[in-house]
C-alpha atoms as a PDB file:
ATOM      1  CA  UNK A   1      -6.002  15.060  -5.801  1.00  0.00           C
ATOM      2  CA  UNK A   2      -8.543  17.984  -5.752  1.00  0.00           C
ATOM      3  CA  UNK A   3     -11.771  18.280  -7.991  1.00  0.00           C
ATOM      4  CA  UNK A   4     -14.003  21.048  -8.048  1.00  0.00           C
ATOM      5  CA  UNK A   5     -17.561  19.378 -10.429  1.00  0.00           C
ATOM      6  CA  UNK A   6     -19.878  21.493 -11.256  1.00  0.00           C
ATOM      7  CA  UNK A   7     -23.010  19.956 -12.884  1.00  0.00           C
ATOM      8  CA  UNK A   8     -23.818  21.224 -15.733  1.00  0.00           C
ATOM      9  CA  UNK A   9     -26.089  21.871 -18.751  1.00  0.00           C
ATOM     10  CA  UNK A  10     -23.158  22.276 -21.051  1.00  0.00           C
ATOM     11  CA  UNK A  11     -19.755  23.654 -20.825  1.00  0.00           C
ATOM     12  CA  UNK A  12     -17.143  23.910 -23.183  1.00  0.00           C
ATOM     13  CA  UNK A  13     -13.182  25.214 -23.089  1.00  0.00           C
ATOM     14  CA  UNK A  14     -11.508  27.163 -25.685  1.00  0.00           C
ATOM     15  CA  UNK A  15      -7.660  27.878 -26.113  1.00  0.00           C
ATOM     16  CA  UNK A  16      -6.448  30.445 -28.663  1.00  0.00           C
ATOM     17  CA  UNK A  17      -9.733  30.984 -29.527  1.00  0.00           C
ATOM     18  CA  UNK A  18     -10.488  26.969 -30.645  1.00  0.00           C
ATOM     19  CA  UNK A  19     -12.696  24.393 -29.090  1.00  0.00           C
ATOM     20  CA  UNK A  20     -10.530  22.120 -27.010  1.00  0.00           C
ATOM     21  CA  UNK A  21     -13.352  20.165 -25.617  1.00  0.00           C
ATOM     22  CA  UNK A  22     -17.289  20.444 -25.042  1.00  0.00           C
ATOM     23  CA  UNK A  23     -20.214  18.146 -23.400  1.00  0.00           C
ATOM     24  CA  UNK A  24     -23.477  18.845 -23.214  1.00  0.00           C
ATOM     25  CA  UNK A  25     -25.675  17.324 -19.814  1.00  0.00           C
ATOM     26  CA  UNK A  26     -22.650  16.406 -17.383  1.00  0.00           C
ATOM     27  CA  UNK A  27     -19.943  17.059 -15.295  1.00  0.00           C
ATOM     28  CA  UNK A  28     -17.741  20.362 -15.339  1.00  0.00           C
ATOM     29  CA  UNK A  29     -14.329  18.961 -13.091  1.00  0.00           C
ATOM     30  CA  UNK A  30     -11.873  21.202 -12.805  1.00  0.00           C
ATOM     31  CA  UNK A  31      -9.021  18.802 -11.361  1.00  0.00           C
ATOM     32  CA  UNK A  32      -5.529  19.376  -9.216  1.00  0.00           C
ATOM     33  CA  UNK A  33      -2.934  16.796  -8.691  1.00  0.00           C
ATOM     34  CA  UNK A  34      -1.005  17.773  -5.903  1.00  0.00           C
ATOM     35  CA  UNK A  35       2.357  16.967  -4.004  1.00  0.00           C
ATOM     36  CA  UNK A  36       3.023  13.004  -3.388  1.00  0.00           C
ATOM     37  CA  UNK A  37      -0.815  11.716  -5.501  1.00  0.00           C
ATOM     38  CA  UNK A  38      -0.485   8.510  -7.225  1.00  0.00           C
ATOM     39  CA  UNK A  39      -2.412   6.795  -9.588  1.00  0.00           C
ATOM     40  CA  UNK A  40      -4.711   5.376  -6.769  1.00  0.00           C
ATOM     41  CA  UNK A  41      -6.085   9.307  -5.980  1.00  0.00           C
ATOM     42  CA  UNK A  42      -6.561   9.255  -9.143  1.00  0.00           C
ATOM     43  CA  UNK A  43      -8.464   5.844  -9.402  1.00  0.00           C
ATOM     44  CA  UNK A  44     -10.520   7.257  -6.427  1.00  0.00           C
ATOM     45  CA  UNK A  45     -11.146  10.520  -7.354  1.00  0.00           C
ATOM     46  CA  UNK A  46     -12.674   8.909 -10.787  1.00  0.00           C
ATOM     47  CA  UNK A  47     -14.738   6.230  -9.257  1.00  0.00           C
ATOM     48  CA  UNK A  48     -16.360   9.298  -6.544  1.00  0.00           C
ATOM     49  CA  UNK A  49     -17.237  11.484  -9.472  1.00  0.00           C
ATOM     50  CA  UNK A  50     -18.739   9.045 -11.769  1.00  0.00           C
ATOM     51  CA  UNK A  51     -20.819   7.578  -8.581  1.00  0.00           C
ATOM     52  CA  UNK A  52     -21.575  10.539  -7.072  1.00  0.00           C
ATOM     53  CA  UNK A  53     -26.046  10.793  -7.241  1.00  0.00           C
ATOM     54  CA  UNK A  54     -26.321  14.599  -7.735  1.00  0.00           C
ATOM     55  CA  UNK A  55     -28.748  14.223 -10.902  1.00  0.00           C
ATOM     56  CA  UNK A  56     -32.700  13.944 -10.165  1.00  0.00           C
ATOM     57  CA  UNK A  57     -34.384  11.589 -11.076  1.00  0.00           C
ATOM     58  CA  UNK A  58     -38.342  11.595 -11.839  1.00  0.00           C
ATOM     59  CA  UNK A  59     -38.950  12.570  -8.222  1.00  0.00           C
ATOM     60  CA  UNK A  60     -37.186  15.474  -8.845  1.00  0.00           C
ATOM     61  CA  UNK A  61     -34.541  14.323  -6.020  1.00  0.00           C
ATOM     62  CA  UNK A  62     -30.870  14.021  -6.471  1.00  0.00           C
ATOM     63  CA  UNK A  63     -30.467  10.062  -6.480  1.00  0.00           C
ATOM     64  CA  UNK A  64     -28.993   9.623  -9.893  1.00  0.00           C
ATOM     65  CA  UNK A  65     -25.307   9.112 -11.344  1.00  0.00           C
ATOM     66  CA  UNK A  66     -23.635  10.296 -14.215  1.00  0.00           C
ATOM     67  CA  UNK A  67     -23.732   7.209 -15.773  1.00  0.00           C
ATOM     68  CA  UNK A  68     -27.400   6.803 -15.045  1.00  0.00           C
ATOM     69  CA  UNK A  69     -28.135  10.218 -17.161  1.00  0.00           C
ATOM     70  CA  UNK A  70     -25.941   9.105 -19.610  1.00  0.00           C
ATOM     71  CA  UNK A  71     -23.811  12.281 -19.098  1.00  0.00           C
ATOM     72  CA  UNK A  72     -20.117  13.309 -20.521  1.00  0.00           C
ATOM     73  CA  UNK A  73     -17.469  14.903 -18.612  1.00  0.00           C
ATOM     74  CA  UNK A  74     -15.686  17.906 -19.234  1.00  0.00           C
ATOM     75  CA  UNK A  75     -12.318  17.539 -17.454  1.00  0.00           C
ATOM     76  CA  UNK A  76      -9.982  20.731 -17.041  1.00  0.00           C
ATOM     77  CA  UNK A  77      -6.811  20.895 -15.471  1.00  0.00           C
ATOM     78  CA  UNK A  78      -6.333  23.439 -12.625  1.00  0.00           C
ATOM     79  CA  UNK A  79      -3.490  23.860 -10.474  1.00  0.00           C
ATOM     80  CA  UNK A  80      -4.761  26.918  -8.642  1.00  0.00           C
ATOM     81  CA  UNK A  81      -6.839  24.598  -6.526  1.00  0.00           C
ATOM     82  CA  UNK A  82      -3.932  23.696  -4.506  1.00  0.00           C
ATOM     83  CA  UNK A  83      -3.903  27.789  -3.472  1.00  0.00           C
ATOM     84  CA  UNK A  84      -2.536  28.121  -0.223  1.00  0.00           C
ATOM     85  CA  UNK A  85      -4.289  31.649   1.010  1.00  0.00           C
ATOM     86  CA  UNK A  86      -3.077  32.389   4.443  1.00  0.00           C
ATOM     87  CA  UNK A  87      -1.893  35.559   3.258  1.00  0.00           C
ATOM     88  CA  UNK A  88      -2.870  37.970   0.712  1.00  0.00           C
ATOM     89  CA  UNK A  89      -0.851  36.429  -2.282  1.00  0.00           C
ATOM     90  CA  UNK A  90      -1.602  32.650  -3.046  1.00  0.00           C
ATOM     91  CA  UNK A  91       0.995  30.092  -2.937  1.00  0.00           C
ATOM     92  CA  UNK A  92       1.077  26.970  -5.352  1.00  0.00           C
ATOM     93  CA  UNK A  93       3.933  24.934  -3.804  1.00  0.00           C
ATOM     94  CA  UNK A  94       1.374  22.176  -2.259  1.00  0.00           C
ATOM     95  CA  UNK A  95       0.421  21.245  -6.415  1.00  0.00           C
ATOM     96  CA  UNK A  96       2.099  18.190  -7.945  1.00  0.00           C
ATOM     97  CA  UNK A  97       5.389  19.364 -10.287  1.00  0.00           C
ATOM     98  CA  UNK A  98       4.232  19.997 -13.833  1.00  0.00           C
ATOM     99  CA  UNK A  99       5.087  17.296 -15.409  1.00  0.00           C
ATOM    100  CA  UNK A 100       3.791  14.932 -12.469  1.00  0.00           C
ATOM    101  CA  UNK A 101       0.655  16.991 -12.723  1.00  0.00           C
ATOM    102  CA  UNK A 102      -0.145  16.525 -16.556  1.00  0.00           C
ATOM    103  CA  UNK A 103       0.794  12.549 -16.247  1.00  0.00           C
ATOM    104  CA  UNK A 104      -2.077  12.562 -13.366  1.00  0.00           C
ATOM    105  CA  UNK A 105      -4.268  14.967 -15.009  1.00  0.00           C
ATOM    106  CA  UNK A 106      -4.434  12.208 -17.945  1.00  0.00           C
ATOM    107  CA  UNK A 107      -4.331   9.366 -15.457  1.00  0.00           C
ATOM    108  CA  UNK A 108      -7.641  10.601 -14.199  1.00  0.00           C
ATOM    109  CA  UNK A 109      -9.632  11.449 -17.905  1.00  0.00           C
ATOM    110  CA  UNK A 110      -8.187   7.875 -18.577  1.00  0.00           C
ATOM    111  CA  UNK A 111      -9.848   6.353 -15.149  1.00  0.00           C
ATOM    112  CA  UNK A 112     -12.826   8.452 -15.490  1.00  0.00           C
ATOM    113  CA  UNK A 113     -13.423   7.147 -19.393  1.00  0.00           C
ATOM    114  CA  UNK A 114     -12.582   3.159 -18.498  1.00  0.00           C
ATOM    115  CA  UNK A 115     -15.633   3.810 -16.027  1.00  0.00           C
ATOM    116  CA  UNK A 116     -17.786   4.107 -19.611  1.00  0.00           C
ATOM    117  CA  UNK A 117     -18.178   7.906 -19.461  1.00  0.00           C
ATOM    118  CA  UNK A 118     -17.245   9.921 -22.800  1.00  0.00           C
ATOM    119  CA  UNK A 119     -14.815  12.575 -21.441  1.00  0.00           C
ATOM    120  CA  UNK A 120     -13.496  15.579 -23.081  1.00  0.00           C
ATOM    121  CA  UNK A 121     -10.623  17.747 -21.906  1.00  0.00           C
ATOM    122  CA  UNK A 122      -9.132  21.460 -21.562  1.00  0.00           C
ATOM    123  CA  UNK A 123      -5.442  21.369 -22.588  1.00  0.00           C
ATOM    124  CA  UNK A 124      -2.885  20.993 -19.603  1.00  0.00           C
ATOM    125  CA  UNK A 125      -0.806  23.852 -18.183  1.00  0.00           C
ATOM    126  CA  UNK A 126      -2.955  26.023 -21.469  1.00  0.00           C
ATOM    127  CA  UNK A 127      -4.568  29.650 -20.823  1.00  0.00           C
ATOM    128  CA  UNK A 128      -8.030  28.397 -21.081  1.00  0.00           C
ATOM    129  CA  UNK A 129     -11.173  30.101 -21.351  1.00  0.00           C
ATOM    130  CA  UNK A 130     -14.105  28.204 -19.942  1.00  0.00           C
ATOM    131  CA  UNK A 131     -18.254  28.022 -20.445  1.00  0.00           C
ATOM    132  CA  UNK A 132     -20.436  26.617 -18.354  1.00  0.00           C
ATOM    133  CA  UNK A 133     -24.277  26.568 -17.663  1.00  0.00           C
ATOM    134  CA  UNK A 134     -24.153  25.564 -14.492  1.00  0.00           C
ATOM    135  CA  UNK A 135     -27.611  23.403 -13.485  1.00  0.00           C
ATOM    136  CA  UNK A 136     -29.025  24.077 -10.336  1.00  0.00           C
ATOM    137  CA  UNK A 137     -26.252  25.548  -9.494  1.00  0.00           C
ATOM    138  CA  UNK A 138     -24.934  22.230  -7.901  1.00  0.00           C
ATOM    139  CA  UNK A 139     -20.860  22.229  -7.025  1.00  0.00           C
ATOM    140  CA  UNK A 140     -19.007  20.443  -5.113  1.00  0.00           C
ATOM    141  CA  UNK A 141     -15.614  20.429  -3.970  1.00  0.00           C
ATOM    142  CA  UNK A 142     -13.607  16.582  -3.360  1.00  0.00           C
ATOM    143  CA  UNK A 143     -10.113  16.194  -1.858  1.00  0.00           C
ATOM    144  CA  UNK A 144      -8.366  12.437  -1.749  1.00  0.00           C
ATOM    145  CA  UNK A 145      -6.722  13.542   1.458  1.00  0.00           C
ATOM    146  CA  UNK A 146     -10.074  14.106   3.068  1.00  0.00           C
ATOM    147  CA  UNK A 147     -12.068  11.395   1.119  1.00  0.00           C
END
């Protein structure tokens, strides 16, 4: 699986004009299952996101988790991570099927939520606008295949 998190202020995701889902002080992880991921990317992928120490703490250093800031996660599914750009039009044909993809997609807000974060989500395979105050800016990009 792919993640691009982006930590954040506050972001929020609209579709049709309606608030899907919106956090305040957290994580913005816009998520990609792709060709042959399991549930144990997914488990992985959770576990590194809700660890990772990219918050400051009093020292004004990043050595704090989400869970130590007590922050939400805003997850949004985004198969245009797996882009394949050797040429000038991307290719898509490394991401999971669609189906595969949503059951992942869900598999991860579920692993990322029995880690005792509060998760909200962007609606899967949805035209989806997205907010974002991005804090720092601090974004990172994860990949199960390269760990």
């Amino acid at each position: 699986m792919r993640a691009l998190v982006q930590r954040v202020s506050s972001a929020s995701v609209t579709v049709d004009g309606v608030a899907a889902g919106k956090i305040g002080n957290g994580l913005l992880v816009f998520v990609c299952a792709m060709k042959g991921d399991t549930e144990r990317e997914s488990e992985w992928l959770a576990r590194k996101i809700v660890n990772l120490r990219i918050f400051r703490d009093d020292a004004d250093r990043m050595n704090r988790s989400l869970v130590d800031v007590g922050g939400s996660v805003l997850v949004v599914s985004q198969f245009t991570l797996a882009a394949e750009t050797k040429g000038n039009r991307p290719g898509f044909s490394t991401a999971a099927p669609p189906d595969e993809g949503k059951r992942l997609y869900e598999v991860f807000s579920a692993n990322v939520a029995a880690l005792g974060v509060t998760v909200a989500n962007g609606i899967f395979g949805a035209d989806m606008r997205v907010e974002l105050v991005n804090d720092g800016p601090m974004t990172i990009w994860l990949d199960t295949v390269s760990g």
